[in-house]
Protein backbone atom coordinates (compact mmCIF):
# COMPACT_ATOMS: atom_id res chain seq x y z
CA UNK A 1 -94.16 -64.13 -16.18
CA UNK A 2 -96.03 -64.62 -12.84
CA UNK A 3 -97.18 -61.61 -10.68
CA UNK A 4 -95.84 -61.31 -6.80
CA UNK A 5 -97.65 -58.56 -5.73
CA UNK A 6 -99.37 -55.45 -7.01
CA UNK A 7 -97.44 -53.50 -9.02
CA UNK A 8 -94.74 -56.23 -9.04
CA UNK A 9 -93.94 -59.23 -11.68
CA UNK A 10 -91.08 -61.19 -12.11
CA UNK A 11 -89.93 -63.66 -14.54
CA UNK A 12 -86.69 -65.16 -15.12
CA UNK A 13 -84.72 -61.96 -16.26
CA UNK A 14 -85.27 -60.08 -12.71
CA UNK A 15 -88.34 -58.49 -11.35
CA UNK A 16 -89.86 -55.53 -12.97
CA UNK A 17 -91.41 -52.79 -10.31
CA UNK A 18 -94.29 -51.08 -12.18
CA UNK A 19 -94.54 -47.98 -10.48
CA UNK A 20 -90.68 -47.19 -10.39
CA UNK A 21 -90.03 -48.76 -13.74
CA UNK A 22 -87.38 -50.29 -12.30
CA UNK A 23 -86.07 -53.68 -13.49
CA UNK A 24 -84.21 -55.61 -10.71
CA UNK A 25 -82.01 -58.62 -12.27
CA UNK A 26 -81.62 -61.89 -10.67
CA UNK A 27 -79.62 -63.72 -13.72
CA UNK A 28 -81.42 -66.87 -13.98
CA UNK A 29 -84.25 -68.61 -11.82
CA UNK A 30 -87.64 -66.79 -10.66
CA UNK A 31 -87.02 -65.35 -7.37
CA UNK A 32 -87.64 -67.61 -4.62
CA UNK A 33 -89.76 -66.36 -1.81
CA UNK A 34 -86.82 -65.18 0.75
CA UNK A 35 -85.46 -63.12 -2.13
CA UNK A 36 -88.79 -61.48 -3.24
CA UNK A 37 -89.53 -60.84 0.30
CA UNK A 38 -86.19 -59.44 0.70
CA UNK A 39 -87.02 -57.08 -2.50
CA UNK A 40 -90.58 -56.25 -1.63
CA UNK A 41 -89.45 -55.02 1.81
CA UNK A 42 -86.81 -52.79 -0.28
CA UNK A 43 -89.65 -51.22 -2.38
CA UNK A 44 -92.79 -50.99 -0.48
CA UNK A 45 -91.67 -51.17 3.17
CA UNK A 46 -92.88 -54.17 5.82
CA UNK A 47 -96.13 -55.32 5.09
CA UNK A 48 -97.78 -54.66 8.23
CA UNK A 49 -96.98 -51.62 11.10
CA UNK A 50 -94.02 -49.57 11.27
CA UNK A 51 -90.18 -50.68 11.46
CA UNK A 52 -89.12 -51.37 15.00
CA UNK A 53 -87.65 -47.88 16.08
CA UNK A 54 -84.75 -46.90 18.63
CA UNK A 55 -84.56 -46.80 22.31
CA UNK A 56 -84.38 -43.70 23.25
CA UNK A 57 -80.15 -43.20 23.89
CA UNK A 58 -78.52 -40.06 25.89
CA UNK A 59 -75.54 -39.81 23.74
CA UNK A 60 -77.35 -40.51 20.56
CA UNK A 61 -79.59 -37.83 21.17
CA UNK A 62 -76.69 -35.48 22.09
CA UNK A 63 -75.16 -36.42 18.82
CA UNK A 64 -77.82 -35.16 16.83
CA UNK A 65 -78.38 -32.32 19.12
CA UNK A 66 -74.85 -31.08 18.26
CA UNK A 67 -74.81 -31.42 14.65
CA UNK A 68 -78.05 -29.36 14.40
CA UNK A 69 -76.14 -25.58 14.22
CA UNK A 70 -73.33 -26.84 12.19
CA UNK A 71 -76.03 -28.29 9.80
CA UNK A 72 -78.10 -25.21 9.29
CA UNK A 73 -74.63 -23.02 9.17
CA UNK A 74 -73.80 -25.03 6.17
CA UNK A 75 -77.32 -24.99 4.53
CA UNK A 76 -78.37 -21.40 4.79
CA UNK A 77 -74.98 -19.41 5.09
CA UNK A 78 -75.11 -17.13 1.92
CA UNK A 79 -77.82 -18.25 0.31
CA UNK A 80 -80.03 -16.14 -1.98
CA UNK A 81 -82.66 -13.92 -0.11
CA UNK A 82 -85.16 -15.64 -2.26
CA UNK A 83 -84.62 -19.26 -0.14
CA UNK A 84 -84.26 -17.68 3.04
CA UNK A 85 -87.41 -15.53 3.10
CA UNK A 86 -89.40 -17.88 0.93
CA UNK A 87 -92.22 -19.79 2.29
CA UNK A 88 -94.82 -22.30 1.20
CA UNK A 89 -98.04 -20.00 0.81
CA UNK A 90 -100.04 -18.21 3.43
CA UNK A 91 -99.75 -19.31 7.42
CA UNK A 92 -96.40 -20.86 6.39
CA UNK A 93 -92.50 -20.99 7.53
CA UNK A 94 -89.89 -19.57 5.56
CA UNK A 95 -86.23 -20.97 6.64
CA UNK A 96 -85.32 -17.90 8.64
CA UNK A 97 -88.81 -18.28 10.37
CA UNK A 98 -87.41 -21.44 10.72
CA UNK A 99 -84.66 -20.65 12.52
CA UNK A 100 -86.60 -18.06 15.09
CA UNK A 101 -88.58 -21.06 16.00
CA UNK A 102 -85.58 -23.06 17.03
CA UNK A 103 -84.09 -20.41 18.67
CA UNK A 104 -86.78 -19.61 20.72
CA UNK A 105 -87.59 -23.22 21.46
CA UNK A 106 -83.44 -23.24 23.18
CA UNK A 107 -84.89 -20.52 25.25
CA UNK A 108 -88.17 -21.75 26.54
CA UNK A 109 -88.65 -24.86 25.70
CA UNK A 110 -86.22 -27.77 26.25
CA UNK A 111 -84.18 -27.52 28.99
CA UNK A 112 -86.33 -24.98 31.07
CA UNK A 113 -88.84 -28.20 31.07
CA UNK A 114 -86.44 -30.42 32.02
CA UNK A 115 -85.31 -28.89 35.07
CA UNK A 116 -89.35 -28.75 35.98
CA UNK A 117 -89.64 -31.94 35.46
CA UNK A 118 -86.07 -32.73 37.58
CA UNK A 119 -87.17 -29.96 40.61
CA UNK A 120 -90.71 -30.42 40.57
CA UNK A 121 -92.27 -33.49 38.86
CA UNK A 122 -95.63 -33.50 37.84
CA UNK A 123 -97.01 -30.89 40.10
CA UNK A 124 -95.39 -28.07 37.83
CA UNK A 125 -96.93 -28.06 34.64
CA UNK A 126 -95.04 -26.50 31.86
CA UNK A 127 -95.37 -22.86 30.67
CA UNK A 128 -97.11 -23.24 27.15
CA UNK A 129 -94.87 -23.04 24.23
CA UNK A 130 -95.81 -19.72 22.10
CA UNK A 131 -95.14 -21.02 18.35
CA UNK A 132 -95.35 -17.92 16.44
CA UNK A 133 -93.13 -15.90 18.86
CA UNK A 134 -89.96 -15.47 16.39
CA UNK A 135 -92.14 -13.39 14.09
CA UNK A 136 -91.95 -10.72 16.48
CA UNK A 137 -88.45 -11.56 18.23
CA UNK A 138 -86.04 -11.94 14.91
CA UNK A 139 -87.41 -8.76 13.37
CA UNK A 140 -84.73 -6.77 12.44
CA UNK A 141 -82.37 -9.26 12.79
CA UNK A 142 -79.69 -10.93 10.12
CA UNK A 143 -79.82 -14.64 9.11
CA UNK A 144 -75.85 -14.38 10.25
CA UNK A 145 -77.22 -13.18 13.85
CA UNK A 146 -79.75 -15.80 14.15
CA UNK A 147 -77.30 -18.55 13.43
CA UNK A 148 -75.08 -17.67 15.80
CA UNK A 149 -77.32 -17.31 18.18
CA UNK A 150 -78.44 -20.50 18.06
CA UNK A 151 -75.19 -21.61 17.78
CA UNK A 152 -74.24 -20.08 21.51
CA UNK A 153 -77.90 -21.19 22.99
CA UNK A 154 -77.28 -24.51 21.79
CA UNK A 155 -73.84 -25.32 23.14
CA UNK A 156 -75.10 -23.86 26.13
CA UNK A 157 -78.27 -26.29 26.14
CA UNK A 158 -75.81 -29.11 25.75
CA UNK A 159 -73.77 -27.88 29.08
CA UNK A 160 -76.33 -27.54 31.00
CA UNK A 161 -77.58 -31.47 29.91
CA UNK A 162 -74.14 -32.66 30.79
CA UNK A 163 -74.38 -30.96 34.24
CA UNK A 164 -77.62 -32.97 34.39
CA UNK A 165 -75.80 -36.02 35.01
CA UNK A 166 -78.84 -37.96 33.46
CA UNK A 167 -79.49 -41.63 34.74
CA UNK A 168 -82.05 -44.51 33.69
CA UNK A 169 -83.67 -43.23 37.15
CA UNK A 170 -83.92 -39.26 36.25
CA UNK A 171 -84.87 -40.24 32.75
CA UNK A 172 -88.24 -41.94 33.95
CA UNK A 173 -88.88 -39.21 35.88
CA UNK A 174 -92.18 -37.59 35.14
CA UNK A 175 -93.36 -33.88 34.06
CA UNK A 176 -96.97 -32.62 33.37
CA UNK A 177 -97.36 -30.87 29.84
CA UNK A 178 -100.29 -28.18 29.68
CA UNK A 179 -102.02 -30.17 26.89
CA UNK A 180 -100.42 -33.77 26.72
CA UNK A 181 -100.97 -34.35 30.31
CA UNK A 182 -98.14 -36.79 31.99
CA UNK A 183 -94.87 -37.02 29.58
CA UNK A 184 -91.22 -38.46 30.99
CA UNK A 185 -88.09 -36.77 30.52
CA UNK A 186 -86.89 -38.95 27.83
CA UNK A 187 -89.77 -38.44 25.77
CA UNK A 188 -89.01 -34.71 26.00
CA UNK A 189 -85.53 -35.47 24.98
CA UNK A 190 -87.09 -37.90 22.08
CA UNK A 191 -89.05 -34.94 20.83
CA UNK A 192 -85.83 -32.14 21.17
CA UNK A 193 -84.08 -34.80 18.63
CA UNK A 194 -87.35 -35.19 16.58
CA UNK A 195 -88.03 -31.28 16.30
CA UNK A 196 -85.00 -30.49 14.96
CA UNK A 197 -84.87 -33.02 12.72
CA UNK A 198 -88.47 -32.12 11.56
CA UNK A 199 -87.62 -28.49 10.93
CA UNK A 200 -84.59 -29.48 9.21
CA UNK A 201 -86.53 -31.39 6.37
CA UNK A 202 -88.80 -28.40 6.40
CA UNK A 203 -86.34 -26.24 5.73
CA UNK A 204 -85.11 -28.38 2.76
CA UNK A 205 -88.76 -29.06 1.64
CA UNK A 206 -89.73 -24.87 1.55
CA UNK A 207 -86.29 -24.22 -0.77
CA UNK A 208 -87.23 -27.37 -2.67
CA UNK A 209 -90.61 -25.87 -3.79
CA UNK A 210 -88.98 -22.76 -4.65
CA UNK A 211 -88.29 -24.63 -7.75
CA UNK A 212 -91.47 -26.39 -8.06
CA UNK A 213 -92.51 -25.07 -11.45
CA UNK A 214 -88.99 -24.66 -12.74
CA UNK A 215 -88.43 -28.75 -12.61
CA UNK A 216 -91.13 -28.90 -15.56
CA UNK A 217 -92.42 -32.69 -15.73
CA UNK A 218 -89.25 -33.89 -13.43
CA UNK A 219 -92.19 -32.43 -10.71
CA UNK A 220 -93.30 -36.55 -10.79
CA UNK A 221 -90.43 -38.10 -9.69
CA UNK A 222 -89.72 -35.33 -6.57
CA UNK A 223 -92.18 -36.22 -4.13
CA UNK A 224 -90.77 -33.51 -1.57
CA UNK A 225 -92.79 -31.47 -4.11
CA UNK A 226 -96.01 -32.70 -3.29
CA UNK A 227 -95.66 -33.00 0.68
């Protein structure tokens, strides 16, 4: 049996993964060094930096940025009290905290910036972006009100991007965030796609934990657990 890499040995039955207990065949000859690179990649990532990520692309971004409503509809529509109002612990999000945030962030945030940037460059700075407004603002209000409120701000978000008529040029064009300093328009757009991704996976890591004790020792193998 000869050893690859930490945690990983192979001999000439597969390749046996120590920390996922995992035994990966190969049916005959020890692994030559394109296929344990191949598998090693697989398990533990690239050895060195990050994977190469995306350019930043209008209608990719637009894709996500539609799918974002229809994704939390889905999710949270019905759902037990006890998932929506949840949260992780003190100074925390529950999911319809959650959805507040987003809601307020179609207000404020994305597309108001974007025409500052478009009408005035960098000699607007943004208005600062108040986090914690939706406590106040959803009080009193349904999780079926919320989502389709978001639902209408959103579709209107996306209009008003399409009226943008958005080129390579306007993209570059620059905007002054209160605390960043100098950011382009496509990096705003970046972080639109990014932020609702984020608060997606935070949604599905607060109703995750819900059950955190109720897994029993399964808790080891669910890392969203942990995070």
């Amino acid at each position: 049996m000869g050893k690859f890499a930490r945690g990983v040995v192979a001999n000439n039955s597969g390749v046996w993964h120590r920390r996922t207990n995992q035994l990966i065949a190969f049916h005959g000859d020890l692994l030559n060094r394109v296929q344990y690179s191949k598998f090693a990649r697989s398990i533990t990532g690239p050895r060195r930096g990050l994977p190469k990520t995306m350019e930043f692309q209008l209608d990719d971004a637009k894709a996500v940025l539609r799918r974002t409503p229809v994704t939390l509809e889905i999710l949270l529509t019905d759902l037990p009290e006890n998932f929506l109002r949840s949260n992780e612990g003190p100074d925390t999000w529950s999911p319809f905290d959650v959805l507040g945030h987003l809601i307020h962030g179609e207000e404020t945030d994305w597309i108001p910036r974007a025409k500052i940037i478009l009408e005035h460059g960098e000699s607007r700075a943004f208005e600062p972006f108040d986090r914690f407004a939706m406590f106040e603002k959803s009080k009193g209000k349904s999780l079926g009100e919320l989502l389709a409120t978001f639902e209408r701000l959103r579709s209107e978000s996306l209009r008003e991007l399409e009226e943008m008529n958005l080129t390579p040029v306007l993209l570059s064009k620059r905007g002054t965030h209160p605390e960043l300093g100098v950011v382009t328009l496509s990096q705003l757009l970046s972080t639109w796609v990014v932020h609702d991704l984020g608060h997606i996976g935070q949604i599905a890591r607060v109703m995750s934990k819900q059950y955190g004790d109720a897994v029993g020792p399964w808790r080891a193998y669910l890392p969203v657990l942990s995070r």
